[in-house]
Protein backbone atom coordinates (compact mmCIF):
# COMPACT_ATOMS: atom_id res chain seq x y z
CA UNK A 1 113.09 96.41 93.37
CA UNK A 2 116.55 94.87 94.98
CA UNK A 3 119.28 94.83 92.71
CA UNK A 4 121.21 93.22 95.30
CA UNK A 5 122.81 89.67 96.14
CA UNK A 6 125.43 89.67 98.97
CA UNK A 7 125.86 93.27 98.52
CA UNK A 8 125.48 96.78 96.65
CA UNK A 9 126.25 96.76 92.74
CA UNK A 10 127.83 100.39 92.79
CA UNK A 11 126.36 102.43 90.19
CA UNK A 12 129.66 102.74 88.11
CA UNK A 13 129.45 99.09 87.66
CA UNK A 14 126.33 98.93 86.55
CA UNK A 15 126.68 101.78 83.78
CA UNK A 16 129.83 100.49 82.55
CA UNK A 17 128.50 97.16 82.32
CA UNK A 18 125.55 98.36 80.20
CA UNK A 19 128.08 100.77 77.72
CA UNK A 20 130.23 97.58 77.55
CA UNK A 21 126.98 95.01 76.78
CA UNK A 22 126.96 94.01 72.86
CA UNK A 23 126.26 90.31 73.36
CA UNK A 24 122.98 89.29 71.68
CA UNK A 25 119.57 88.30 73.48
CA UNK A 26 117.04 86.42 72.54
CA UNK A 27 113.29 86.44 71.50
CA UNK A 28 111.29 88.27 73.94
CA UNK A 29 109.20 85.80 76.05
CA UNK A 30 105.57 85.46 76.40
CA UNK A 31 102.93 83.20 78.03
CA UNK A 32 100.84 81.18 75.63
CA UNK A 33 97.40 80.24 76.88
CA UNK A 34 97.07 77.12 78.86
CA UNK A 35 96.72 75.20 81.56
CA UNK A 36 99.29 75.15 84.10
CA UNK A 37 99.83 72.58 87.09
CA UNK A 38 99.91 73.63 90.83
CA UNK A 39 103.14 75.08 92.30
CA UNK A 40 102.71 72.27 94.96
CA UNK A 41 100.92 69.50 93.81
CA UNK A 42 97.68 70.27 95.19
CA UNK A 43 95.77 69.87 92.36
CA UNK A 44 94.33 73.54 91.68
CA UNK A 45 93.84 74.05 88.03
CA UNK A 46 95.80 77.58 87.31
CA UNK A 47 94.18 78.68 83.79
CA UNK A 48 96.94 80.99 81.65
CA UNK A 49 94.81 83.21 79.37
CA UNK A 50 94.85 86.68 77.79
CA UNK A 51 92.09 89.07 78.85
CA UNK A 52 91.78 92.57 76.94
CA UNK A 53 91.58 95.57 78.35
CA UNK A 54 91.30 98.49 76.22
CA UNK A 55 94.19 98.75 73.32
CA UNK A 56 96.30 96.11 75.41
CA UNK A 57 95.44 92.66 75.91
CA UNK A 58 97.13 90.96 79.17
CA UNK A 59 98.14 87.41 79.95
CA UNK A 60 96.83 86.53 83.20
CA UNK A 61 96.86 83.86 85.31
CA UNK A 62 93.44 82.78 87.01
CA UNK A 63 92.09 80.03 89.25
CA UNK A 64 89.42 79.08 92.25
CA UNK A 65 85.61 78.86 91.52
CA UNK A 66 83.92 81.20 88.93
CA UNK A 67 82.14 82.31 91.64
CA UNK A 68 84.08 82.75 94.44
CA UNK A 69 85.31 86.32 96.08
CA UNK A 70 87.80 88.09 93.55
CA UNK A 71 91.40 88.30 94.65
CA UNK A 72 93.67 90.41 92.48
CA UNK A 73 97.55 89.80 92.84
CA UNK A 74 100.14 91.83 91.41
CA UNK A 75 103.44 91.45 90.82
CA UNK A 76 106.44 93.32 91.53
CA UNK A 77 110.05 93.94 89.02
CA UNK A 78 111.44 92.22 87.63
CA UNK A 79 109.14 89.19 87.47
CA UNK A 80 105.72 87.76 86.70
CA UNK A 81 102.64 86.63 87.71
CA UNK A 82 104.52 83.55 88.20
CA UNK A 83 106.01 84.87 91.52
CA UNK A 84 102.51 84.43 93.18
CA UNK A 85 102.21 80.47 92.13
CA UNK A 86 102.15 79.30 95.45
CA UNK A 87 99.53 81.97 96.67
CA UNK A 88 97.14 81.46 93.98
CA UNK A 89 97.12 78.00 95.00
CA UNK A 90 96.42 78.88 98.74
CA UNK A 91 93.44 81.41 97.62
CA UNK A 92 92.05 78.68 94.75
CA UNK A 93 92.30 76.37 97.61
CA UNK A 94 90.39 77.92 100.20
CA UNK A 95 87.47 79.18 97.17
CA UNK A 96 88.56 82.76 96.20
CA UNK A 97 88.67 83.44 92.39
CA UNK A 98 92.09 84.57 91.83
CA UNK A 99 93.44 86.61 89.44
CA UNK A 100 96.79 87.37 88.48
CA UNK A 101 98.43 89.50 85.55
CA UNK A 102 101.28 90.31 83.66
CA UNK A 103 101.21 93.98 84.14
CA UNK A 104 101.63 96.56 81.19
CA UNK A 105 104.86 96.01 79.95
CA UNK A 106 105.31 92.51 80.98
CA UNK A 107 102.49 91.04 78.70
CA UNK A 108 103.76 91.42 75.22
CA UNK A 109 100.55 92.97 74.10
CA UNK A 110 100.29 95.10 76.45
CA UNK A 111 103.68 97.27 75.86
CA UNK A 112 103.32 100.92 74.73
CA UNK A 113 106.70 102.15 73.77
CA UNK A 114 106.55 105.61 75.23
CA UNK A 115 107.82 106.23 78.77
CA UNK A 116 104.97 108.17 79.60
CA UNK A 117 102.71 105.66 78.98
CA UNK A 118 103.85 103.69 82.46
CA UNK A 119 103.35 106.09 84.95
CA UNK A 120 101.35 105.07 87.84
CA UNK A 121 97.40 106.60 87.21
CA UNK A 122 97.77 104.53 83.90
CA UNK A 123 99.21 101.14 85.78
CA UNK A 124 95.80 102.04 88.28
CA UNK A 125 93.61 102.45 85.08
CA UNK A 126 94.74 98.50 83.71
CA UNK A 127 93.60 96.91 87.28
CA UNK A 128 90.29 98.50 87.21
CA UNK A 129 89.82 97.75 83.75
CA UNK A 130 91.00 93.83 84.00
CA UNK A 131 88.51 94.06 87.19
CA UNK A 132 85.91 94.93 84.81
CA UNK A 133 86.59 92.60 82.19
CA UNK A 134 86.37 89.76 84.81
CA UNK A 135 83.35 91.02 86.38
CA UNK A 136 84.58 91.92 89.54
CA UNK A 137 82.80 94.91 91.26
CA UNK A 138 84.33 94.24 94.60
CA UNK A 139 87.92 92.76 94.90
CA UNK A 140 90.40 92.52 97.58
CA UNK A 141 93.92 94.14 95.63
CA UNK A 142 97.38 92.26 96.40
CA UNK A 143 100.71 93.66 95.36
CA UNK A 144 104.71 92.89 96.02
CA UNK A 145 106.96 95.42 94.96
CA UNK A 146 106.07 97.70 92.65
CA UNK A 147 102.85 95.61 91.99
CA UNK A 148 102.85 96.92 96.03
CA UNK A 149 102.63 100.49 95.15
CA UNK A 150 100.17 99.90 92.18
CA UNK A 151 97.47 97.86 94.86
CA UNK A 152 98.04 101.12 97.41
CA UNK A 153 96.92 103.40 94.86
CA UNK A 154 93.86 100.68 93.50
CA UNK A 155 93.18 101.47 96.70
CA UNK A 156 93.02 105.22 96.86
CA UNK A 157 91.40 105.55 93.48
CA UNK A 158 88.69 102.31 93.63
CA UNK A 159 88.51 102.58 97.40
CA UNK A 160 84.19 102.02 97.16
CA UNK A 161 85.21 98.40 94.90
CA UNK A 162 88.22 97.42 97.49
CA UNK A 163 87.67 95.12 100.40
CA UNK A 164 91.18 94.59 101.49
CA UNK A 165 94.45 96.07 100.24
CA UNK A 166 97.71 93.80 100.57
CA UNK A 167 100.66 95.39 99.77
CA UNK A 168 103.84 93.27 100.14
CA UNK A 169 107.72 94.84 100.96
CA UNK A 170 107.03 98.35 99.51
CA UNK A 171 105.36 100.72 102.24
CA UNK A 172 102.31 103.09 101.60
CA UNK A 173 103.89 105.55 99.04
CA UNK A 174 103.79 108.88 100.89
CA UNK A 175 105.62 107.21 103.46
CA UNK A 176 108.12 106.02 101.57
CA UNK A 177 108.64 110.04 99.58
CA UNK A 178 109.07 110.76 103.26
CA UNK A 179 111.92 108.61 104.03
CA UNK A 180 113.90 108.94 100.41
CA UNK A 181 113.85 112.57 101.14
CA UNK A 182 114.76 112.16 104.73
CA UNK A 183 118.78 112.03 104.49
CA UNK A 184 119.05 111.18 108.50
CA UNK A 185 117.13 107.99 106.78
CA UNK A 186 118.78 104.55 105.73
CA UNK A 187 116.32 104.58 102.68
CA UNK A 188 118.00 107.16 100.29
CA UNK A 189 121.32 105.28 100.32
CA UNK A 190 119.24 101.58 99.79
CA UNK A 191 117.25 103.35 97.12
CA UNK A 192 120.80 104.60 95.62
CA UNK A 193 120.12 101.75 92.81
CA UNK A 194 117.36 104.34 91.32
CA UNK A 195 120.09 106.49 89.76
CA UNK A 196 120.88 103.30 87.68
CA UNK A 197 117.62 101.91 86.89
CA UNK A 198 116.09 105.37 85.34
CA UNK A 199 118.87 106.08 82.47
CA UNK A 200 118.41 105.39 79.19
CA UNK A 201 119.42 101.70 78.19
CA UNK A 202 120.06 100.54 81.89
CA UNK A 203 118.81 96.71 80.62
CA UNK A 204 121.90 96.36 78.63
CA UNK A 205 123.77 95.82 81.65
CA UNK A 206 121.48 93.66 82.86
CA UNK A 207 121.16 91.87 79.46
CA UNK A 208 124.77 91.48 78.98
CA UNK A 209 127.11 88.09 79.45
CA UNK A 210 124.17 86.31 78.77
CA UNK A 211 121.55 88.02 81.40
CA UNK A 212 124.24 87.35 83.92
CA UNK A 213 123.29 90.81 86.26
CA UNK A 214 119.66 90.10 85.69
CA UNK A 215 119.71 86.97 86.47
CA UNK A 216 121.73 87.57 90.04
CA UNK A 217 119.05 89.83 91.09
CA UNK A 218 117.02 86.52 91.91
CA UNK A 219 119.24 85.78 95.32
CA UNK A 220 118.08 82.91 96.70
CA UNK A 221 115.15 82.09 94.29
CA UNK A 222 115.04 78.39 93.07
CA UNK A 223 116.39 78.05 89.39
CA UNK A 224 113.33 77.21 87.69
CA UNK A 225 111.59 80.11 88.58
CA UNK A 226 114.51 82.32 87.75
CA UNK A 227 114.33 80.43 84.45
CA UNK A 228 110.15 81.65 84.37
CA UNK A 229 111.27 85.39 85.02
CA UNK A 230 114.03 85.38 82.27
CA UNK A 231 111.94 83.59 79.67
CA UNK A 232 109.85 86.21 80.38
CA UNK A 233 112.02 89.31 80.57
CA UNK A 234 115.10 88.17 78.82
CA UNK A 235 114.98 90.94 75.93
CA UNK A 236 115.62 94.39 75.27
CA UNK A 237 111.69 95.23 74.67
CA UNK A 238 110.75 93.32 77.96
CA UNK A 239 113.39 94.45 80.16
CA UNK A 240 113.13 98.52 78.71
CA UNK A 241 109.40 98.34 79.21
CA UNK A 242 110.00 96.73 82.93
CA UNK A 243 112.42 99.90 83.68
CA UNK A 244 110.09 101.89 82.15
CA UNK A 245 108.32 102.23 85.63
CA UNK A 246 111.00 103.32 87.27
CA UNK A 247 111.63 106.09 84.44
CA UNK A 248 107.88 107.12 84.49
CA UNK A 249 107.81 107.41 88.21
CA UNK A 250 110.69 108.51 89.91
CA UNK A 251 112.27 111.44 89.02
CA UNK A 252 115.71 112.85 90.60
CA UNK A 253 115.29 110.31 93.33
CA UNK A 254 111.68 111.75 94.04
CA UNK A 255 108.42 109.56 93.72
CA UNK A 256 106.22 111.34 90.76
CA UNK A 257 103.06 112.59 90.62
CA UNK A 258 100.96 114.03 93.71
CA UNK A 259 100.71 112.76 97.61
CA UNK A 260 98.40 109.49 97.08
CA UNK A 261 96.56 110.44 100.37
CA UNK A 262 95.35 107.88 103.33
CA UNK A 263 93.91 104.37 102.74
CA UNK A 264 90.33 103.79 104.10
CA UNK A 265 90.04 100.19 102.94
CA UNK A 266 91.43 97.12 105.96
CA UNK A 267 94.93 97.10 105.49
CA UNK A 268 97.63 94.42 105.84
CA UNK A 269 101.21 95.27 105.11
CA UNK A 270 103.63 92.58 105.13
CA UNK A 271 107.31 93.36 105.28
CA UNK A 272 110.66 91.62 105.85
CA UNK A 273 113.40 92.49 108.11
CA UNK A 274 115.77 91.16 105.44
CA UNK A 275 115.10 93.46 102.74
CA UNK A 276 118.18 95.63 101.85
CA UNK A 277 116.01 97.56 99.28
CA UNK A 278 113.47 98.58 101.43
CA UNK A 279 114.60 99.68 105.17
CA UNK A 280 112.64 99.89 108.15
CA UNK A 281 111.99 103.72 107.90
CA UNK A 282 109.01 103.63 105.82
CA UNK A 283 107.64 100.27 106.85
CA UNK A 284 107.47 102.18 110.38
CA UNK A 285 105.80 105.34 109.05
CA UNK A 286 103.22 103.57 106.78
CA UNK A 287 100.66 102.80 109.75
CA UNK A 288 100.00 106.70 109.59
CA UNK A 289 99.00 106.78 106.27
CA UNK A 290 96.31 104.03 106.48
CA UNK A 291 92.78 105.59 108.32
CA UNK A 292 91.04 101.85 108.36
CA UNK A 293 91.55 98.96 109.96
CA UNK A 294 95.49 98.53 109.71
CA UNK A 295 97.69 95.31 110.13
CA UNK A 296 101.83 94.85 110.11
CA UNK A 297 103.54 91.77 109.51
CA UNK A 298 107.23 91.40 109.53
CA UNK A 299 108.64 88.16 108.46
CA UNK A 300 112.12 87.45 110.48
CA UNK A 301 114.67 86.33 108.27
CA UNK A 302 113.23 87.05 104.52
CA UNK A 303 114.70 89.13 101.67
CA UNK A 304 113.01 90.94 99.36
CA UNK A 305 111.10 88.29 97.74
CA UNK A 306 108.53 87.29 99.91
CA UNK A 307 106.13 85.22 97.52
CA UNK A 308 108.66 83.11 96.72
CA UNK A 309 110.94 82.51 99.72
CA UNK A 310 108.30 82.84 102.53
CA UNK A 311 105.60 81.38 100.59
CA UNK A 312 103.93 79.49 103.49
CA UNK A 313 104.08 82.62 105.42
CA UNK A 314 102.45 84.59 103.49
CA UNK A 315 99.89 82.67 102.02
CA UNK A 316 99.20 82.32 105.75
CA UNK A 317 98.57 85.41 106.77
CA UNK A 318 96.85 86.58 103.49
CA UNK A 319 94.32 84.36 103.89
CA UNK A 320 93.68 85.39 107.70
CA UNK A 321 93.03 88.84 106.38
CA UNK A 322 91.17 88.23 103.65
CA UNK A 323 88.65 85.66 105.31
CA UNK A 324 88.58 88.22 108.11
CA UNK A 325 86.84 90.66 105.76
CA UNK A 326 85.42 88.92 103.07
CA UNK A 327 82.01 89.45 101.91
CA UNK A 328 80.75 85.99 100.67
């Protein structure tokens, strides 16, 4: 959810840059079913497929034995199921079936055009469902970002089918209403970027000059996999439906919907110290919203995007936590 490179876009940038956009974009971008090679030449077959669920059919990614535990991952704005490439790997590797969407919105078949139709118990209602459709009574849930706040409520609302929750950057999302609302806390003024994100049309800006502002959200992110995000998210449809989960759930820099409540399931969160969208605050206070067995990483060093900058890390200590609890 960083908008950031070196610094703050300032929201009068950002909305005069999207009145200003007229230049043209291209055909939305979508994953065709395949067979994809490893992030890291290990040899781990990733499968691209599309898997309905309900009225929407998603494109997922999945690999590791038909039969081995089921590892959900999801991902975070504004990118893909391709941001966990080097985790699916890992998981594959060690014999957990792994599998990995592109959320509602992001899958081109799977993108209502309402607003309404993104907020969260809806976002919780595809996991379960894709669970389902891959047979997967018991799962551990993985999430960066917003894909983060989707796996703490999976694991809220599914908490008797959830072995492990992961969430990645974002904090448990009670304590992170408490710290936006807090204004002796640094976490209103790095979630400023809301105000932007939420008005009508905001992906013009980042559309504009030839996806110049989207594609400068990527800091440090190697090209190719900026080039994966864009394909992916390089329209008007894509990007709208994207922001679309920012317009569903925050409202008047307030987090939607009704406290989420404690987490009973083991609990890793893994946060960086070098995350200027996401401050210490709420990574702090999270701990007290978690009643089970509760684990904080901080990775030294790291921006917001975790999967793809500190991928050793945190394949690491994912699989740690999930061997520590699994079930097979």
């Amino acid at each position: 959810m960083d908008i950031r490179t070196n610094g703050r876009f300032p929201a009068a940038v950002l909305l005069a840059l999207a009145a200003a956009a007229g230049s043209p974009v291209g055909a939305e971008g979508q994953t065709a079913p395949g067979r994809a090679a490893s992030a890291g030449g290990s040899g781990v077959e990733v499968a691209v497929t599309r898997i309905a669920v309900g009225d929407y059919t998603f494109d997922v990614r999945t690999a590791g034995p038909e039969d081995g535990e089921p590892v959900i991952l999801l991902h975070g704005f504004p990118q893909t199921s391709y941001e966990w490439r080097y985790q699916i790997e890992a998981l594959a590797g060690a014999g957990f079936r792994v599998v990995a969407p592109d959320q509602r919105g992001y899958s081109p078949r799977a993108r209502p055009p309402d607003i309404a139709d993104y907020a969260l118990p809806l976002l919780v209602q595809d996991v379960i469902g894709l669970a389902d459709a891959v047979g997967a009574e018991r799962f551990h849930i993985v999430g960066h970002d917003w894909g983060a706040v989707v796996a703490w409520a999976v694991a809220v609302a599914a908490r008797e089918r959830v072995i492990t929750a992961n969430p990645v950057s974002v904090p448990h999302p009670d304590a992170f209403a408490r710290v936006l609302n807090d204004p002796a806390s640094c976490q209103p003024e790095a979630s400023s970027y809301f105000d932007v994100f939420v008005q009508p049309d905001s992906e013009d800006a980042f559309l504009a000059n030839d996806r110049a502002l989207l594609r400068g959200i990527y800091a440090g992110i190697d090209e190719a996999a900026v080039d994966e995000y864009v394909r992916v998210l390089g329209s008007k449809p894509a990007l709208g439906a994207a922001l679309n989960w920012y317009r569903a759930n925050i409202g008047d820099r307030n987090l939607q919907g009704p406290p989420l409540g404690p987490v009973e399931v083991p609990t890793m969160f893994t946060w960086s110290d070098g995350d200027t969208a996401l401050c210490i605050d709420g990574a702090l206070l999270t701990e007290e919203y978690v009643s089970g067995p509760y684990r904080f990483e901080v990775l030294e060093g790291v921006n917001h995007w975790i999967p793809d900058l500190a991928a050793e890390a945190m394949s690491t200590v994912l699989l740690e936590h999930l061997s520590r609890y699994t079930e097979r």
